[in-house]
N, C-alpha and C. Protein backbone atom coordinates (compact mmCIF):
# COMPACT_ATOMS: atom_id res chain seq x y z
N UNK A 1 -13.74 -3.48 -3.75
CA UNK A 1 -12.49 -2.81 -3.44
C UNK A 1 -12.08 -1.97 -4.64
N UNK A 2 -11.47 -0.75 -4.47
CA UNK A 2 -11.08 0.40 -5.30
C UNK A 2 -9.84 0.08 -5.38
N UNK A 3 -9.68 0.39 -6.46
CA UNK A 3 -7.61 0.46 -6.19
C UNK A 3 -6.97 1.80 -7.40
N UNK A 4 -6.31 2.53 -6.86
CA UNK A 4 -5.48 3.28 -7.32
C UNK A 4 -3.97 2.66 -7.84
N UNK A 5 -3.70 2.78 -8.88
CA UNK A 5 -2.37 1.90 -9.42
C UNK A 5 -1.90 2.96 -10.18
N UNK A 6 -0.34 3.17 -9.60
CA UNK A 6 0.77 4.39 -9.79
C UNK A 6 1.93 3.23 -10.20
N UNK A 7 2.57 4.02 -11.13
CA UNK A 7 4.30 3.46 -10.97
C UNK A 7 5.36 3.96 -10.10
N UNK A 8 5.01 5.19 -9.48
CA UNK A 8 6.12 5.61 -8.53
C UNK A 8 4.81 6.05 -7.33
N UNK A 9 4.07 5.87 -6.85
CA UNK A 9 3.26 6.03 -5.64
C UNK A 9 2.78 7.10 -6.31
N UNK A 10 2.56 7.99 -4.84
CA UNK A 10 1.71 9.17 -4.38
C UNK A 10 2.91 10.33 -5.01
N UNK A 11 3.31 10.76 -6.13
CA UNK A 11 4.44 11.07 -6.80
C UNK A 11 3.79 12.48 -7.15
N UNK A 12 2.40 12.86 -7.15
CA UNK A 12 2.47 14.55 -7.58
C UNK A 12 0.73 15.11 -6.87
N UNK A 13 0.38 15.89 -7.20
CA UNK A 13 -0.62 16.43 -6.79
C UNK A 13 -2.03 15.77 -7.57
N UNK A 14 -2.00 15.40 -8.87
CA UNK A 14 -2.94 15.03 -9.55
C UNK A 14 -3.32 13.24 -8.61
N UNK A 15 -2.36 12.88 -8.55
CA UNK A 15 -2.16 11.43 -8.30
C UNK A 15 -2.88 11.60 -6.77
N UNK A 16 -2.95 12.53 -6.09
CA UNK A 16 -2.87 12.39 -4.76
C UNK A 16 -4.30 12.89 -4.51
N UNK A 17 -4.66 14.04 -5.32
CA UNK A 17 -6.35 14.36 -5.88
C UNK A 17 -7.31 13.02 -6.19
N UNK A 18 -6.64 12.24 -7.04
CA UNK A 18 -7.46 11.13 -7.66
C UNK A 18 -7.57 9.67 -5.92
N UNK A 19 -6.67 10.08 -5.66
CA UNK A 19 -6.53 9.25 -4.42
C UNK A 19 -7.47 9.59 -3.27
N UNK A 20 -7.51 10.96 -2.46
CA UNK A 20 -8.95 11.31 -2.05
C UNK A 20 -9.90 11.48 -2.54
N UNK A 21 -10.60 11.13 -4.20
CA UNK A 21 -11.53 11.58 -4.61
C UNK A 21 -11.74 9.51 -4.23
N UNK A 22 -11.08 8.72 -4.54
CA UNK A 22 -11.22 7.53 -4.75
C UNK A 22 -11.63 6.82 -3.31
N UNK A 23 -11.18 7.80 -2.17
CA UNK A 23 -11.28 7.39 -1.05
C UNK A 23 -12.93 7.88 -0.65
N UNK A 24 -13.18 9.24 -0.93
CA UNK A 24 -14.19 9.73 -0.73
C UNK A 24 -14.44 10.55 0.45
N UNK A 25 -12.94 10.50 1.43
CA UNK A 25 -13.24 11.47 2.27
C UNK A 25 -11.17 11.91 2.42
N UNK A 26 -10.74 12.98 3.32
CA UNK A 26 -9.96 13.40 3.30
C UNK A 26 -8.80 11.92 3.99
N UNK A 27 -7.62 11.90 3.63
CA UNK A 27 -6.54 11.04 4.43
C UNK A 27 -6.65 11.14 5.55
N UNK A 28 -6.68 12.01 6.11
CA UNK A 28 -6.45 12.28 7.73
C UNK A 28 -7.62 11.25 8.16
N UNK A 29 -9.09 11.07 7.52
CA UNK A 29 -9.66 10.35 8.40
C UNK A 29 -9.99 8.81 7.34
N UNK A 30 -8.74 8.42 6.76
CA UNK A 30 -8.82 7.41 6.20
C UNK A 30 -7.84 5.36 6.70
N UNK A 31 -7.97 4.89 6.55
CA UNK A 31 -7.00 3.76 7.22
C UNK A 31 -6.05 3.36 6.04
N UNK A 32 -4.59 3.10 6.00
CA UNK A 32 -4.57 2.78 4.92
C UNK A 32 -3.85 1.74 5.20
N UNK A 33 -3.23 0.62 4.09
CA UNK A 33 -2.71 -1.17 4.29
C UNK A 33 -1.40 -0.90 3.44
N UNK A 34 -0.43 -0.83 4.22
CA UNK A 34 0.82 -1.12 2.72
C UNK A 34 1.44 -2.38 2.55
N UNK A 35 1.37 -3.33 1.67
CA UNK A 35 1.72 -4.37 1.58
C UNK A 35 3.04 -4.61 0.58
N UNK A 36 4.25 -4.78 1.25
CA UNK A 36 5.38 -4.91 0.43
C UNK A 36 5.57 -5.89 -0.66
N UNK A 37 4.90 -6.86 -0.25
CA UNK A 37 5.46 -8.27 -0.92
C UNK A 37 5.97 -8.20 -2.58
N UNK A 38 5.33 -7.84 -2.84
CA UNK A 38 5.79 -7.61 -4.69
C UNK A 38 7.31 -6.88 -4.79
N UNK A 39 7.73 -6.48 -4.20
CA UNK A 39 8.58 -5.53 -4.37
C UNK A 39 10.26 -6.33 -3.94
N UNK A 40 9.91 -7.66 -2.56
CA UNK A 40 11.07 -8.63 -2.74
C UNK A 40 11.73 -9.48 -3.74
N UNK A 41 10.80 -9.36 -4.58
CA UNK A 41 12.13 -10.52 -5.70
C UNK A 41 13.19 -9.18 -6.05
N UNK A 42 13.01 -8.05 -6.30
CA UNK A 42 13.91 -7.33 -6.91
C UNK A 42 15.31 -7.38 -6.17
N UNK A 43 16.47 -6.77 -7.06
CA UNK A 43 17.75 -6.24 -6.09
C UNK A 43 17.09 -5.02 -4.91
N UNK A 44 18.13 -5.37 -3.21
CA UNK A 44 17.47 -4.69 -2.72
C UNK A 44 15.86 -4.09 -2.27
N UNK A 45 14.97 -5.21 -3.10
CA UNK A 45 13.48 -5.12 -2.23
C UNK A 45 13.48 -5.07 -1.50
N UNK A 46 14.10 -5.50 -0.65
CA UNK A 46 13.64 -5.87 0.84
C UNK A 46 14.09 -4.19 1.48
N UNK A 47 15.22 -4.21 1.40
CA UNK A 47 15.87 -2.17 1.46
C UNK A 47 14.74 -1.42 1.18
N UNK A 48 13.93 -1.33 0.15
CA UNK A 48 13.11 -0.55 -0.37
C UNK A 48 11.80 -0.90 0.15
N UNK A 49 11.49 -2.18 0.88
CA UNK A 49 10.34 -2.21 1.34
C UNK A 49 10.73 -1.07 2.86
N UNK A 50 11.70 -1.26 3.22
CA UNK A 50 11.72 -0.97 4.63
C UNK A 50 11.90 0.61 4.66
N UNK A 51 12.22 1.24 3.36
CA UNK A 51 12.68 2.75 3.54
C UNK A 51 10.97 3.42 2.98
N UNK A 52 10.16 2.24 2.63
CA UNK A 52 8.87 3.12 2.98
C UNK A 52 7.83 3.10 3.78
N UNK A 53 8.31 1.91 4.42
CA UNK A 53 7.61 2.03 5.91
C UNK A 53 8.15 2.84 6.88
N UNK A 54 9.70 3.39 6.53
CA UNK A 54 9.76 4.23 7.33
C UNK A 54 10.23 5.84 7.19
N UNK A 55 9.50 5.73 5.89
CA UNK A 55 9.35 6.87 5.32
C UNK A 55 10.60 7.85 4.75
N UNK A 56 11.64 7.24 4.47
CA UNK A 56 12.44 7.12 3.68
C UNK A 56 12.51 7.17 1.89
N UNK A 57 11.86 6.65 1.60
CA UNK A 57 11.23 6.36 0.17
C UNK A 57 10.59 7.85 -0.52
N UNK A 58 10.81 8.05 -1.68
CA UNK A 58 11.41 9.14 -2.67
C UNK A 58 9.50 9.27 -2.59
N UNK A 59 8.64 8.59 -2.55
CA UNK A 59 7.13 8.66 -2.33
C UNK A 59 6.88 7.96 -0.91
N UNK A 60 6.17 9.56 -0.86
CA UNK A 60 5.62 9.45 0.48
C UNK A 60 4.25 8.17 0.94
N UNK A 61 4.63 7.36 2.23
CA UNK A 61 3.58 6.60 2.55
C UNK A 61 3.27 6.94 3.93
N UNK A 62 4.14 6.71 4.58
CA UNK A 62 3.84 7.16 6.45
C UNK A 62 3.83 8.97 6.52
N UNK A 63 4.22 9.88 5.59
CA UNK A 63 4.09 11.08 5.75
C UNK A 63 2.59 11.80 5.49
N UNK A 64 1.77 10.72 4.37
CA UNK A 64 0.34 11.12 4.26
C UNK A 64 0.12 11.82 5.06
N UNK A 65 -0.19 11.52 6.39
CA UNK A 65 -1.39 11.94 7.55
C UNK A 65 -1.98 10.73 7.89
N UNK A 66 -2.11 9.50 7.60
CA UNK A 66 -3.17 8.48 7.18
C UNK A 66 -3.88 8.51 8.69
N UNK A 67 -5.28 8.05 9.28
CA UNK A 67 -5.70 8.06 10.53
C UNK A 67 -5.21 6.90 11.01
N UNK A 68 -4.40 5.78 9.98
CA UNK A 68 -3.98 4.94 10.60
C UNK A 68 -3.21 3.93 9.59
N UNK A 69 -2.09 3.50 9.64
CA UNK A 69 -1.39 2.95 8.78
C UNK A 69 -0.99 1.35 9.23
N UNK A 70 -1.23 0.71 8.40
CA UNK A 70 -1.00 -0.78 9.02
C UNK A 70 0.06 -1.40 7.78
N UNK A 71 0.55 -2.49 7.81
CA UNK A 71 0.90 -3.21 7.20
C UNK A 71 0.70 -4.68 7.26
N UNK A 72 1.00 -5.25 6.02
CA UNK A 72 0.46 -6.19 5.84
C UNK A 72 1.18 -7.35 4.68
N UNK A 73 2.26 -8.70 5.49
CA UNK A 73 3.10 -9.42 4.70
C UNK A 73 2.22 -10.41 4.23
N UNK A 74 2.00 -10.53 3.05
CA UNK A 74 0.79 -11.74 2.29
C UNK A 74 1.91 -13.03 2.63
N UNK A 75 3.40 -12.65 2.46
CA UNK A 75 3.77 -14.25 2.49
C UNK A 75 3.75 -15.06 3.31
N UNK A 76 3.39 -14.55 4.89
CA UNK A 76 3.38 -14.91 6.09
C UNK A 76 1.94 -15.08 6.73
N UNK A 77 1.12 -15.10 5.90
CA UNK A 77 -0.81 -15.37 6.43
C UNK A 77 -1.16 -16.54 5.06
N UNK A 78 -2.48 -16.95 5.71
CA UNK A 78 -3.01 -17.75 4.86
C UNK A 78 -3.98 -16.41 4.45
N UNK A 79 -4.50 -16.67 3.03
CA UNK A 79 -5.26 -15.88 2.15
C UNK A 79 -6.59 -15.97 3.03
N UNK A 80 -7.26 -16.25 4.09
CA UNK A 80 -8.51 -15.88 4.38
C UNK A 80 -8.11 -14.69 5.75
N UNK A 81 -6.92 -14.80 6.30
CA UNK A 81 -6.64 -13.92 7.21
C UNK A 81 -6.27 -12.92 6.41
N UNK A 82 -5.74 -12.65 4.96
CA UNK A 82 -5.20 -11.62 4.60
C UNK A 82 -7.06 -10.84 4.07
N UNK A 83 -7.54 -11.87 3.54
CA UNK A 83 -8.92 -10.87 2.94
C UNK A 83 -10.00 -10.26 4.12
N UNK A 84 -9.78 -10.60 5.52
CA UNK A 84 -10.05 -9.92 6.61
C UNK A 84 -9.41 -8.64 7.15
N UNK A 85 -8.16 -8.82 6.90
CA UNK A 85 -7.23 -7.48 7.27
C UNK A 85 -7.64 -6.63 6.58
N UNK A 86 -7.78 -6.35 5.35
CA UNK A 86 -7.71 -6.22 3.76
C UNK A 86 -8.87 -5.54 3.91
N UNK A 87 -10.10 -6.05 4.35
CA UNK A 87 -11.94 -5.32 4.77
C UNK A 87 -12.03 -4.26 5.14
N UNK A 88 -10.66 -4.16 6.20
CA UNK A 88 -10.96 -3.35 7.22
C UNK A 88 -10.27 -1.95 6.82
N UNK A 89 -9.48 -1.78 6.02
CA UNK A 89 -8.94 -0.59 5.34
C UNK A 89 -9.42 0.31 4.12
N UNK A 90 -9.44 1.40 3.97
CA UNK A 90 -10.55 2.34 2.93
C UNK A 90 -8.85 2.45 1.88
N UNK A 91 -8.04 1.96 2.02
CA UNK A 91 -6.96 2.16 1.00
C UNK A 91 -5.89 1.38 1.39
N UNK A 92 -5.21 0.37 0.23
CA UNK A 92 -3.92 -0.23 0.26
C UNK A 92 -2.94 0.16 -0.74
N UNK A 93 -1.56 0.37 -0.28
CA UNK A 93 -0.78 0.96 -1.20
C UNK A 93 0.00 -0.30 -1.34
N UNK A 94 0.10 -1.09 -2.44
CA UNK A 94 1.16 -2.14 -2.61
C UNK A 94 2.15 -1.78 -3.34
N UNK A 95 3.06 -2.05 -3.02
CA UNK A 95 4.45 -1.33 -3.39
C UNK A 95 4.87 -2.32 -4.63
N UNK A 96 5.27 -1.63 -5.54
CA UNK A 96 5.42 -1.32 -6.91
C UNK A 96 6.14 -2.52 -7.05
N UNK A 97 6.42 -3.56 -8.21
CA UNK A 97 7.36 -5.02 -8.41
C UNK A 97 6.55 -5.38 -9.14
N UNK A 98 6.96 -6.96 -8.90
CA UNK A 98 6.75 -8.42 -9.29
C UNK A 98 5.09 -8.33 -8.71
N UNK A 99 3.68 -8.47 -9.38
CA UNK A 99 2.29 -8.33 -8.33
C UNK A 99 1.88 -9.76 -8.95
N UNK A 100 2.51 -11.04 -9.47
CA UNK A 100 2.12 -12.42 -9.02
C UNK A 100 2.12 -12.90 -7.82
N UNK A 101 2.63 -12.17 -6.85
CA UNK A 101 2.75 -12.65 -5.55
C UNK A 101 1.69 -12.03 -4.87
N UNK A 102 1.14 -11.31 -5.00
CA UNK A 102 -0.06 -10.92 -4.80
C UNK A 102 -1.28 -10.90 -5.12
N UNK A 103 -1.53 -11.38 -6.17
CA UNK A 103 -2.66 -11.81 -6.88
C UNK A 103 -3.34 -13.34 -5.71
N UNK A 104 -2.37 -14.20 -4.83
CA UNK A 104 -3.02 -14.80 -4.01
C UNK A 104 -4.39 -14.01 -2.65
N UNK A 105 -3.41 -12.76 -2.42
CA UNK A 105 -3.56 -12.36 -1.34
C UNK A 105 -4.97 -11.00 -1.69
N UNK A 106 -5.67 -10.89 -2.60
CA UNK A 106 -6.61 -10.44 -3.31
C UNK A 106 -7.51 -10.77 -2.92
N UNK A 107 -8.45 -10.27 -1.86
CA UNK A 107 -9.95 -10.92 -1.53
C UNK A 107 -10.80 -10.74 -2.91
């Protein structure tokens, strides 16, 4: 697994270059996983998880193009259902926080 790691997302053109070069083919025909969980311990996480799933959020996630956008709550699966979901996507954007809570959910 590849991972691209930003402090404010998909925030400029360079960031977003390094992101299809990392993918290896264009967004439009890519899947991508956004997984909030890190981002609830903060004030208002939970607000901020939800304004970028629905595309609200100052960085774009549902505006990509993606061929298909899923999400994905680690606190609510056991870790062998999350590293199956997880297979099946060419990119996950985990939203920016607290990432001990995610380090379970890590195939």
């Amino acid at each position: 697994m590849k991972l691209l790691l930003t402090s404010a997302g998909i925030s400029n053109t360079s960031i977003h270059d390094a992101l299809v070069d990392l993918l290896g083919k264009p967004i439009a025909e890519s899947n991508a996983l956004f997984i909030p969980t890190a981002i609830y311990p903060f004030p208002r996480g939970a607000g901020m998880a939800w304004q970028a799933i629905c595309g609200k959020a100052s960085s774009p996630l549902c505006q990509m193009g993606w061929k298909s956008l899923g999400l994905l709550e680690l606190t609510a699966l056991p870790p062998a259902v999350v590293a199956a979901r997880s297979s099946l996507c060419g990119s996950e954007r985990r939203q920016h926080g607290d990432v001990l809570p995610l380090r379970r959910g890590l195939p």
